[in-house]
PDB file of N, CA and C in Angstrom:
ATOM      1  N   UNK A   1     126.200 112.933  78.998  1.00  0.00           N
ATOM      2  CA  UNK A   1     126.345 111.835  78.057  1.00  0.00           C
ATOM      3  C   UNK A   1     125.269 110.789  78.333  1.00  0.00           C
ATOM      4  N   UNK A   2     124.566 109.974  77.620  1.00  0.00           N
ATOM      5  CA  UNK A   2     123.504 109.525  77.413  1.00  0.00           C
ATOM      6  C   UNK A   2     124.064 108.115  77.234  1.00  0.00           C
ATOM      7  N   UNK A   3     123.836 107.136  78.492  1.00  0.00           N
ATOM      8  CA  UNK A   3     124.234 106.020  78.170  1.00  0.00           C
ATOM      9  C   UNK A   3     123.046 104.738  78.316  1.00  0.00           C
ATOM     10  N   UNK A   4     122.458 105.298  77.945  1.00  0.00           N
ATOM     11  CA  UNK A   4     121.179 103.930  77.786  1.00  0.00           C
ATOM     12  C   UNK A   4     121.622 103.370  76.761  1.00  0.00           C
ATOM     13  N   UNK A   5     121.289 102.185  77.015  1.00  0.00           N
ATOM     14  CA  UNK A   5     121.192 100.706  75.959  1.00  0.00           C
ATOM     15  C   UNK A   5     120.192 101.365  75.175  1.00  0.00           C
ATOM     16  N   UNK A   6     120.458 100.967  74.063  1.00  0.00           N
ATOM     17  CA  UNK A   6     119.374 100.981  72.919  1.00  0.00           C
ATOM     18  C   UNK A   6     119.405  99.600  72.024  1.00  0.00           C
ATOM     19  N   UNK A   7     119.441  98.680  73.112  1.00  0.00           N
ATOM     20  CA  UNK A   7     119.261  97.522  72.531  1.00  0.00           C
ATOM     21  C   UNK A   7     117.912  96.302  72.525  1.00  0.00           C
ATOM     22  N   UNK A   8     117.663  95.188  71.837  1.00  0.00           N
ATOM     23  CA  UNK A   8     116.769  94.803  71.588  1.00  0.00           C
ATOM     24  C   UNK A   8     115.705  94.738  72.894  1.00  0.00           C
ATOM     25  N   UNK A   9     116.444  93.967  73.823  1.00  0.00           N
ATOM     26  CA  UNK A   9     116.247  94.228  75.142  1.00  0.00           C
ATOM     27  C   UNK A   9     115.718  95.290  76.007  1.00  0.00           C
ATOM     28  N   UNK A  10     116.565  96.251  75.886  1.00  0.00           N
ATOM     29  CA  UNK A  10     115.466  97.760  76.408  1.00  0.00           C
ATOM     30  C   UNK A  10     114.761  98.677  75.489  1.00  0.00           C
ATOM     31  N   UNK A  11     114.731  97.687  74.088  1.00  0.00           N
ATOM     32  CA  UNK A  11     113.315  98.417  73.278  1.00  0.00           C
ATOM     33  C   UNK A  11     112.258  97.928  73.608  1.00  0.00           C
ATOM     34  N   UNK A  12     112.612  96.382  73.992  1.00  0.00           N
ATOM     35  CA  UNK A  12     110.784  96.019  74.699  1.00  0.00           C
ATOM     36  C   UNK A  12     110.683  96.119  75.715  1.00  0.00           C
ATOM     37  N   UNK A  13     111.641  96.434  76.698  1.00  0.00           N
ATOM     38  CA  UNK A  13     111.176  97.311  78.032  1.00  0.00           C
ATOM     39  C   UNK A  13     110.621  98.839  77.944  1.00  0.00           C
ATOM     40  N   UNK A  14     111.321  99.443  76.649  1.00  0.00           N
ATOM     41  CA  UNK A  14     111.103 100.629  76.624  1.00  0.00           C
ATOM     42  C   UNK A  14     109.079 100.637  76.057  1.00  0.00           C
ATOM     43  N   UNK A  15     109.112  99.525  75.344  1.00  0.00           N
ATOM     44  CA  UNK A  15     107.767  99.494  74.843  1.00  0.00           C
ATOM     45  C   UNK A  15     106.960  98.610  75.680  1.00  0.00           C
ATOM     46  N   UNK A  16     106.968  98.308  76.884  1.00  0.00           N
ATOM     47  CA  UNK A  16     106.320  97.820  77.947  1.00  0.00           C
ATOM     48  C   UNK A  16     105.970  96.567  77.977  1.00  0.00           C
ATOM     49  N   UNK A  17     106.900  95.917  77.299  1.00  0.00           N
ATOM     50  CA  UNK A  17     106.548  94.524  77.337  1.00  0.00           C
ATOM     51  C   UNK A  17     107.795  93.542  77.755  1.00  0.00           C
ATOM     52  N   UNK A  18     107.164  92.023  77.973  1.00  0.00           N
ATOM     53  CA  UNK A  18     108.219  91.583  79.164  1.00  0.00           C
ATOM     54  C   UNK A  18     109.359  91.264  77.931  1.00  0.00           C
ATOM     55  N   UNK A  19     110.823  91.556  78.853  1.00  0.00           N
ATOM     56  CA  UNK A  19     111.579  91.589  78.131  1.00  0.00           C
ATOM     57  C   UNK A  19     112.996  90.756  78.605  1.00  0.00           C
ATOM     58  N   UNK A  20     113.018  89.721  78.568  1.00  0.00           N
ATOM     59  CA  UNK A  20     113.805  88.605  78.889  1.00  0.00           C
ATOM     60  C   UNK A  20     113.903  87.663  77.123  1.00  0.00           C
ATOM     61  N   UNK A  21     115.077  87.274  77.269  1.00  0.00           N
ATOM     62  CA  UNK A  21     115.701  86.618  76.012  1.00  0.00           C
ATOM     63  C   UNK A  21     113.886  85.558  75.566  1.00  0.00           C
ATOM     64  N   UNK A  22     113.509  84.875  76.728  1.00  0.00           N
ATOM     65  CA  UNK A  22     112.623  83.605  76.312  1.00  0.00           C
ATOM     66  C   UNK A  22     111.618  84.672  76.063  1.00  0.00           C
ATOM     67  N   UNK A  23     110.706  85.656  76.202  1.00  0.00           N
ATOM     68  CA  UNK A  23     110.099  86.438  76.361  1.00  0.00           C
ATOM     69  C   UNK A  23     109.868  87.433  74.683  1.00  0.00           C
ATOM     70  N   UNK A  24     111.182  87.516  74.566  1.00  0.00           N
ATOM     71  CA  UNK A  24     111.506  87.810  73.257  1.00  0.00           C
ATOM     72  C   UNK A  24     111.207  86.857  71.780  1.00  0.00           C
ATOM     73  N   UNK A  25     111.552  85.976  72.360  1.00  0.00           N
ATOM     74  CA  UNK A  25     111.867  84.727  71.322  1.00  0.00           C
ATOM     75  C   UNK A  25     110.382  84.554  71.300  1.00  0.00           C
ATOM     76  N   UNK A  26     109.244  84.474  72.342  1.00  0.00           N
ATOM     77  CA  UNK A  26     108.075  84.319  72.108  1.00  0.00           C
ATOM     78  C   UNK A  26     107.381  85.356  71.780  1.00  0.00           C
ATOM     79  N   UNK A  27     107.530  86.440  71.280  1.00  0.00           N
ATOM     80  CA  UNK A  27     106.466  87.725  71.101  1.00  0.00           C
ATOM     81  C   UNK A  27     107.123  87.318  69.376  1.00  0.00           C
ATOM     82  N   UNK A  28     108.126  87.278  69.091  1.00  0.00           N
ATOM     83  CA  UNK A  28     109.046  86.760  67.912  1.00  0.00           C
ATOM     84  C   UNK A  28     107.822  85.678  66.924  1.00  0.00           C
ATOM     85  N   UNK A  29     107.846  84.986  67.220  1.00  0.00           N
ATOM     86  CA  UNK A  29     107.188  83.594  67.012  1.00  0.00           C
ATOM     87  C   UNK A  29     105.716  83.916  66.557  1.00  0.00           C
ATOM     88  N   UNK A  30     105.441  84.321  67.623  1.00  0.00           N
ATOM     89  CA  UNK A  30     103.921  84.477  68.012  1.00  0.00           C
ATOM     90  C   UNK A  30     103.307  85.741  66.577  1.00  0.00           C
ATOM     91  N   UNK A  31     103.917  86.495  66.572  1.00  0.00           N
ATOM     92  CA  UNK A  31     104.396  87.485  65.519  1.00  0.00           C
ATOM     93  C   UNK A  31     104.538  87.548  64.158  1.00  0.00           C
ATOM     94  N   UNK A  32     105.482  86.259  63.846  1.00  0.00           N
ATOM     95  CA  UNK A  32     106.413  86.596  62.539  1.00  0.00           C
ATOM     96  C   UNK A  32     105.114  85.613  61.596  1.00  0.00           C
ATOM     97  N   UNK A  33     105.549  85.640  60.467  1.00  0.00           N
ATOM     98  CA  UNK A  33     105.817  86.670  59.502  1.00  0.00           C
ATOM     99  C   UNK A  33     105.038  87.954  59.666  1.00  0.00           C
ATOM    100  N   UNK A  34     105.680  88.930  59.583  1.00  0.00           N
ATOM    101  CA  UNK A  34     105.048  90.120  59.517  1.00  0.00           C
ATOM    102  C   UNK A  34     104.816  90.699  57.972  1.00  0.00           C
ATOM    103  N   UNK A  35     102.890  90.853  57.617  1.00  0.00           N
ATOM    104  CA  UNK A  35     103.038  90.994  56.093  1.00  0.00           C
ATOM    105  C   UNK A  35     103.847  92.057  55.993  1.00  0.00           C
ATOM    106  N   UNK A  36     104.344  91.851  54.420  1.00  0.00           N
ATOM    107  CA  UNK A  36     105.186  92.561  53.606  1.00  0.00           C
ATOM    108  C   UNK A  36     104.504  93.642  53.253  1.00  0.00           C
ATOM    109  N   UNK A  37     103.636  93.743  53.266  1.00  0.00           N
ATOM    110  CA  UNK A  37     102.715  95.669  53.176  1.00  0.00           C
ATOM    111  C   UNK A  37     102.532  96.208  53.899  1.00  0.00           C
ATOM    112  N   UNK A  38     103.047  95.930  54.917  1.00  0.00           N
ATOM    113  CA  UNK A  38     102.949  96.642  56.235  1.00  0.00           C
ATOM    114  C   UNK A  38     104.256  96.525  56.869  1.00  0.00           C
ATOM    115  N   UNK A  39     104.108  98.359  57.425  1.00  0.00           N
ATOM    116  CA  UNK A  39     105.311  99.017  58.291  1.00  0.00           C
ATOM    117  C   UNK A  39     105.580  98.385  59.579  1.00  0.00           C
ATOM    118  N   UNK A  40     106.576  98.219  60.397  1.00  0.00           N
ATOM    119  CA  UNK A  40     106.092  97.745  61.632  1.00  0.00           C
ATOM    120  C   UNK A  40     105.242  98.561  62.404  1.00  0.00           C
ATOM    121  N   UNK A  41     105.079  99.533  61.730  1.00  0.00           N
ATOM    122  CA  UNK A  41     104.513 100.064  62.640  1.00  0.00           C
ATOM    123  C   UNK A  41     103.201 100.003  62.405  1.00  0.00           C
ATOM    124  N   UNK A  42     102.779  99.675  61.399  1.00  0.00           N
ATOM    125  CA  UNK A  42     101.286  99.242  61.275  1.00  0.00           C
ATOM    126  C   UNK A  42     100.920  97.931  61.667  1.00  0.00           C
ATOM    127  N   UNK A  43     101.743  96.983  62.080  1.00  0.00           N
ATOM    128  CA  UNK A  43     101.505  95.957  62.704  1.00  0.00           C
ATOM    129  C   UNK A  43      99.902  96.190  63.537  1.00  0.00           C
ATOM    130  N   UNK A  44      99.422  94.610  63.364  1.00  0.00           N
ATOM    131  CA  UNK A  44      98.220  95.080  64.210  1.00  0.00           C
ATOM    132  C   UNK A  44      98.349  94.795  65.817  1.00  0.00           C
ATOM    133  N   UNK A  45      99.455  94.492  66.236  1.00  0.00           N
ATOM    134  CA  UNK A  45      99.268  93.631  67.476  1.00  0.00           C
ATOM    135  C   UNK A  45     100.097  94.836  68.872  1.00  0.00           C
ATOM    136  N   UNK A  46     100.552  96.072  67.863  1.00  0.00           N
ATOM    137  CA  UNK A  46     100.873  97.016  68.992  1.00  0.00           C
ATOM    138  C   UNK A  46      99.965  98.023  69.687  1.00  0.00           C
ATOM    139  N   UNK A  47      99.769  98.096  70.898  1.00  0.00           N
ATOM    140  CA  UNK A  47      99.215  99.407  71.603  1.00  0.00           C
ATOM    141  C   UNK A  47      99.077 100.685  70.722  1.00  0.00           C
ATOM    142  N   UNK A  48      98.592 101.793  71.268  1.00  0.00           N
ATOM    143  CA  UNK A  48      98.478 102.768  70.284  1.00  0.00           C
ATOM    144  C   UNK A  48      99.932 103.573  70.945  1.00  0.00           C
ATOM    145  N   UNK A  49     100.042 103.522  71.954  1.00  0.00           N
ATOM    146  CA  UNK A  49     101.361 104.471  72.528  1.00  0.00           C
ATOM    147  C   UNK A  49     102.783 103.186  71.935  1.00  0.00           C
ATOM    148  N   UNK A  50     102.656 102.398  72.410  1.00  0.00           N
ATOM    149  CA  UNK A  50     103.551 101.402  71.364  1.00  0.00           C
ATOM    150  C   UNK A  50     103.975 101.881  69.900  1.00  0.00           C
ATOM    151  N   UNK A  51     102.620 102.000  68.972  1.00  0.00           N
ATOM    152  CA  UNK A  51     102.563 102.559  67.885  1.00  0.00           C
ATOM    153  C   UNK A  51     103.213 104.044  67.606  1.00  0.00           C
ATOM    154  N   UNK A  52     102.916 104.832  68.801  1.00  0.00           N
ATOM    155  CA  UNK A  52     103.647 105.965  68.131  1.00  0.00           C
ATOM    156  C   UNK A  52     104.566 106.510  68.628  1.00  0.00           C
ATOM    157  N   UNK A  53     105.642 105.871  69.879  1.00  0.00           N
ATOM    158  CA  UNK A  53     107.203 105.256  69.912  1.00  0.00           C
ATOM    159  C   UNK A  53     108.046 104.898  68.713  1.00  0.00           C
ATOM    160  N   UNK A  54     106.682 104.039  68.046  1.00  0.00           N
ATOM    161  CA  UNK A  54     108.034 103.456  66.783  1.00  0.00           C
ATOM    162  C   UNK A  54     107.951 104.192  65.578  1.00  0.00           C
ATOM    163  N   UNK A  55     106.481 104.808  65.253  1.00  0.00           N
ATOM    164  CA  UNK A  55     106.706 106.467  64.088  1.00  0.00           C
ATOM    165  C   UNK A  55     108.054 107.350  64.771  1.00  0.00           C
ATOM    166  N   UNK A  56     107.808 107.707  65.732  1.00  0.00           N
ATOM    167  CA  UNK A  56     108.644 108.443  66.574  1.00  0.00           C
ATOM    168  C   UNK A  56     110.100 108.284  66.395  1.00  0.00           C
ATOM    169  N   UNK A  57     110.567 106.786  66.242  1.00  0.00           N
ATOM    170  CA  UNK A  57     111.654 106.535  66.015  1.00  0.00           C
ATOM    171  C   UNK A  57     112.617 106.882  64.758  1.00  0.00           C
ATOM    172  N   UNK A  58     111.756 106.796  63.888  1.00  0.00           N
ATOM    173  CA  UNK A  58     112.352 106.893  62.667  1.00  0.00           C
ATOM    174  C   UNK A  58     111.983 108.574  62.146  1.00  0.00           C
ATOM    175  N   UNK A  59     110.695 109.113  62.542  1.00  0.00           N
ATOM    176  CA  UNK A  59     110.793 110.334  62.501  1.00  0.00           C
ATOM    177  C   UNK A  59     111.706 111.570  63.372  1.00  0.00           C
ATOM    178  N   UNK A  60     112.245 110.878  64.137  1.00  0.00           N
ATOM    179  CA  UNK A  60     113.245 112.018  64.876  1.00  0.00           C
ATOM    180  C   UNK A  60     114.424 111.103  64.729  1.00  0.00           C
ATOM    181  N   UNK A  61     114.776 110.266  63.859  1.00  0.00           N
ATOM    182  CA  UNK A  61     116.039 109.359  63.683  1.00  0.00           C
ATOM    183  C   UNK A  61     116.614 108.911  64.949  1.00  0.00           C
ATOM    184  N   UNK A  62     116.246 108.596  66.089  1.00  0.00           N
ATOM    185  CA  UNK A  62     116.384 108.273  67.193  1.00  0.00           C
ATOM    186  C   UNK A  62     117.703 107.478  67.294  1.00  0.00           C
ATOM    187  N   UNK A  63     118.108 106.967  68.611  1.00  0.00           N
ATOM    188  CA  UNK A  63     119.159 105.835  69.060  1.00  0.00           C
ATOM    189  C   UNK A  63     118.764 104.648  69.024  1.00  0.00           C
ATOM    190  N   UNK A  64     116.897 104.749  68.703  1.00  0.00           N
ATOM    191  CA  UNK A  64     116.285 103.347  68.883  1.00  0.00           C
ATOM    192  C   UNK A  64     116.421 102.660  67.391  1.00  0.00           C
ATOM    193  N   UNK A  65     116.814 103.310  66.666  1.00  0.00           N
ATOM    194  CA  UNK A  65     116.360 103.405  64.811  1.00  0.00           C
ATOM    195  C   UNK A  65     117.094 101.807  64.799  1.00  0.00           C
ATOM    196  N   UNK A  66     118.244 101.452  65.339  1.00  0.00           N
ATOM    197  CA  UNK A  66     118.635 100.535  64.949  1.00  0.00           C
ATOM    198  C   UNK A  66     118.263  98.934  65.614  1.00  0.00           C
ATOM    199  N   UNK A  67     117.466  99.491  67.150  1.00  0.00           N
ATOM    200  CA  UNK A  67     116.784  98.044  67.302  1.00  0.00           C
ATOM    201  C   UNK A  67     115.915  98.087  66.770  1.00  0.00           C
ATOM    202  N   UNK A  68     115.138  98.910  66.742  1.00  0.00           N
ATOM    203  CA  UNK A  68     114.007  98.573  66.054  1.00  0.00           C
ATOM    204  C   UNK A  68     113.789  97.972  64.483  1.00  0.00           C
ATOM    205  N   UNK A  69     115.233  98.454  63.359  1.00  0.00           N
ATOM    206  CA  UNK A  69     115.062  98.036  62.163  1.00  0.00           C
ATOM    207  C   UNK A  69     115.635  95.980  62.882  1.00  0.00           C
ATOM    208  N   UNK A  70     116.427  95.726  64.267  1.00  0.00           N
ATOM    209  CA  UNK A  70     116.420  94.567  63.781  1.00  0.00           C
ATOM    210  C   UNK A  70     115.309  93.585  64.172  1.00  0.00           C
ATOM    211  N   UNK A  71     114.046  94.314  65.532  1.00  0.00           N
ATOM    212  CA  UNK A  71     113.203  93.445  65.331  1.00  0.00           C
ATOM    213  C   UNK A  71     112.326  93.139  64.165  1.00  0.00           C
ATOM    214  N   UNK A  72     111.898  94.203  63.501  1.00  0.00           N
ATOM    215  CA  UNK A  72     111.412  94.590  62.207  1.00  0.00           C
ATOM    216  C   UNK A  72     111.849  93.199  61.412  1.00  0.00           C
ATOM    217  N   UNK A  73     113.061  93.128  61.661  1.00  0.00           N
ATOM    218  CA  UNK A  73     113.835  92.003  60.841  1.00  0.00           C
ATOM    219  C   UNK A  73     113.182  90.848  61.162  1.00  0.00           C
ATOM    220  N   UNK A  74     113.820  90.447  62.217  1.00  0.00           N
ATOM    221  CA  UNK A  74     113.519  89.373  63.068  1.00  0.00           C
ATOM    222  C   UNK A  74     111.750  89.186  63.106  1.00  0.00           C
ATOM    223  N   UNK A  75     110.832  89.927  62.932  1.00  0.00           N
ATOM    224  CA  UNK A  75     109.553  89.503  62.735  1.00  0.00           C
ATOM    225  C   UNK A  75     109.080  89.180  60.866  1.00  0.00           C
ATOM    226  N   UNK A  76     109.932  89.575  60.199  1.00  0.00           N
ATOM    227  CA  UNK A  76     109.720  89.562  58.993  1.00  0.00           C
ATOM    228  C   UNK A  76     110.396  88.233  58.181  1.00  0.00           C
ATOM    229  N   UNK A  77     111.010  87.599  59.118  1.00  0.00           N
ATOM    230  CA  UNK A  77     111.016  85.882  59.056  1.00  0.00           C
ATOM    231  C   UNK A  77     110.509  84.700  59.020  1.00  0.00           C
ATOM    232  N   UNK A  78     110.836  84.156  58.518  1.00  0.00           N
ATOM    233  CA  UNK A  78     109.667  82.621  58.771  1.00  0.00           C
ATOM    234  C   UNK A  78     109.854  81.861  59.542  1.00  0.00           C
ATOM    235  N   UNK A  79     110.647  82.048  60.074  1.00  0.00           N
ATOM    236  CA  UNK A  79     111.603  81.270  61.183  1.00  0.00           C
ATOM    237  C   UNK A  79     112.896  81.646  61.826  1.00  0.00           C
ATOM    238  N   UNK A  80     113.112  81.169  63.158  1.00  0.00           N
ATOM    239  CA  UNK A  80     114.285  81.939  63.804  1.00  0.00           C
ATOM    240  C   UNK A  80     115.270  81.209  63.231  1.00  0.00           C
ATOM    241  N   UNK A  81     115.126  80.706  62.382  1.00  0.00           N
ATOM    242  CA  UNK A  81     116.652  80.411  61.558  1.00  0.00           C
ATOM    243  C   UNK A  81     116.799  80.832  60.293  1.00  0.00           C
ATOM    244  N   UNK A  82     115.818  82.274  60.196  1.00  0.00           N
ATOM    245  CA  UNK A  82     115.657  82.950  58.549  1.00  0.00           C
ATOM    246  C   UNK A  82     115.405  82.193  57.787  1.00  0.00           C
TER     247      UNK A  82
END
């Protein structure tokens, strides 16, 4: 049985970046708005192995599918108060 977190938290550990709540909130920021013609995964600001973790995700429907649609979210804001 497979009990990893697949939460927001160990998606950016899983994607190698520092991953603490303040840590978050600033890659967030630094980030958002993310244009609207673009996938997250075409984002320009990910690694290339970064990049194809998150094809990966949605092409093998992964456990990650669902943090990842909420950073997706959360960068596609104008603000952390939506």
């Amino acid at each position: 049985m497979d009990t990893t977190r697949h939460d927001l938290k160990a998606l950016f550990a899983q994607l190698g970046l520092p991953h603490d709540a303040e840590d978050i909130a600033t890659f967030i920021d630094q980030h958002r708005p993310l244009d609207p013609a673009l996938t997250l995964a075409e984002a320009p600001f990910w690694q290339p192995a970064q990049r194809e973790f998150l094809l990966e995700t949605f092409a093998d429907d992964s456990d990650w599918v669902e943090a990842v649609d909420k950073l997706d979210a959360m960068l596609r804001h104008r603000d952390r108060h939506g």
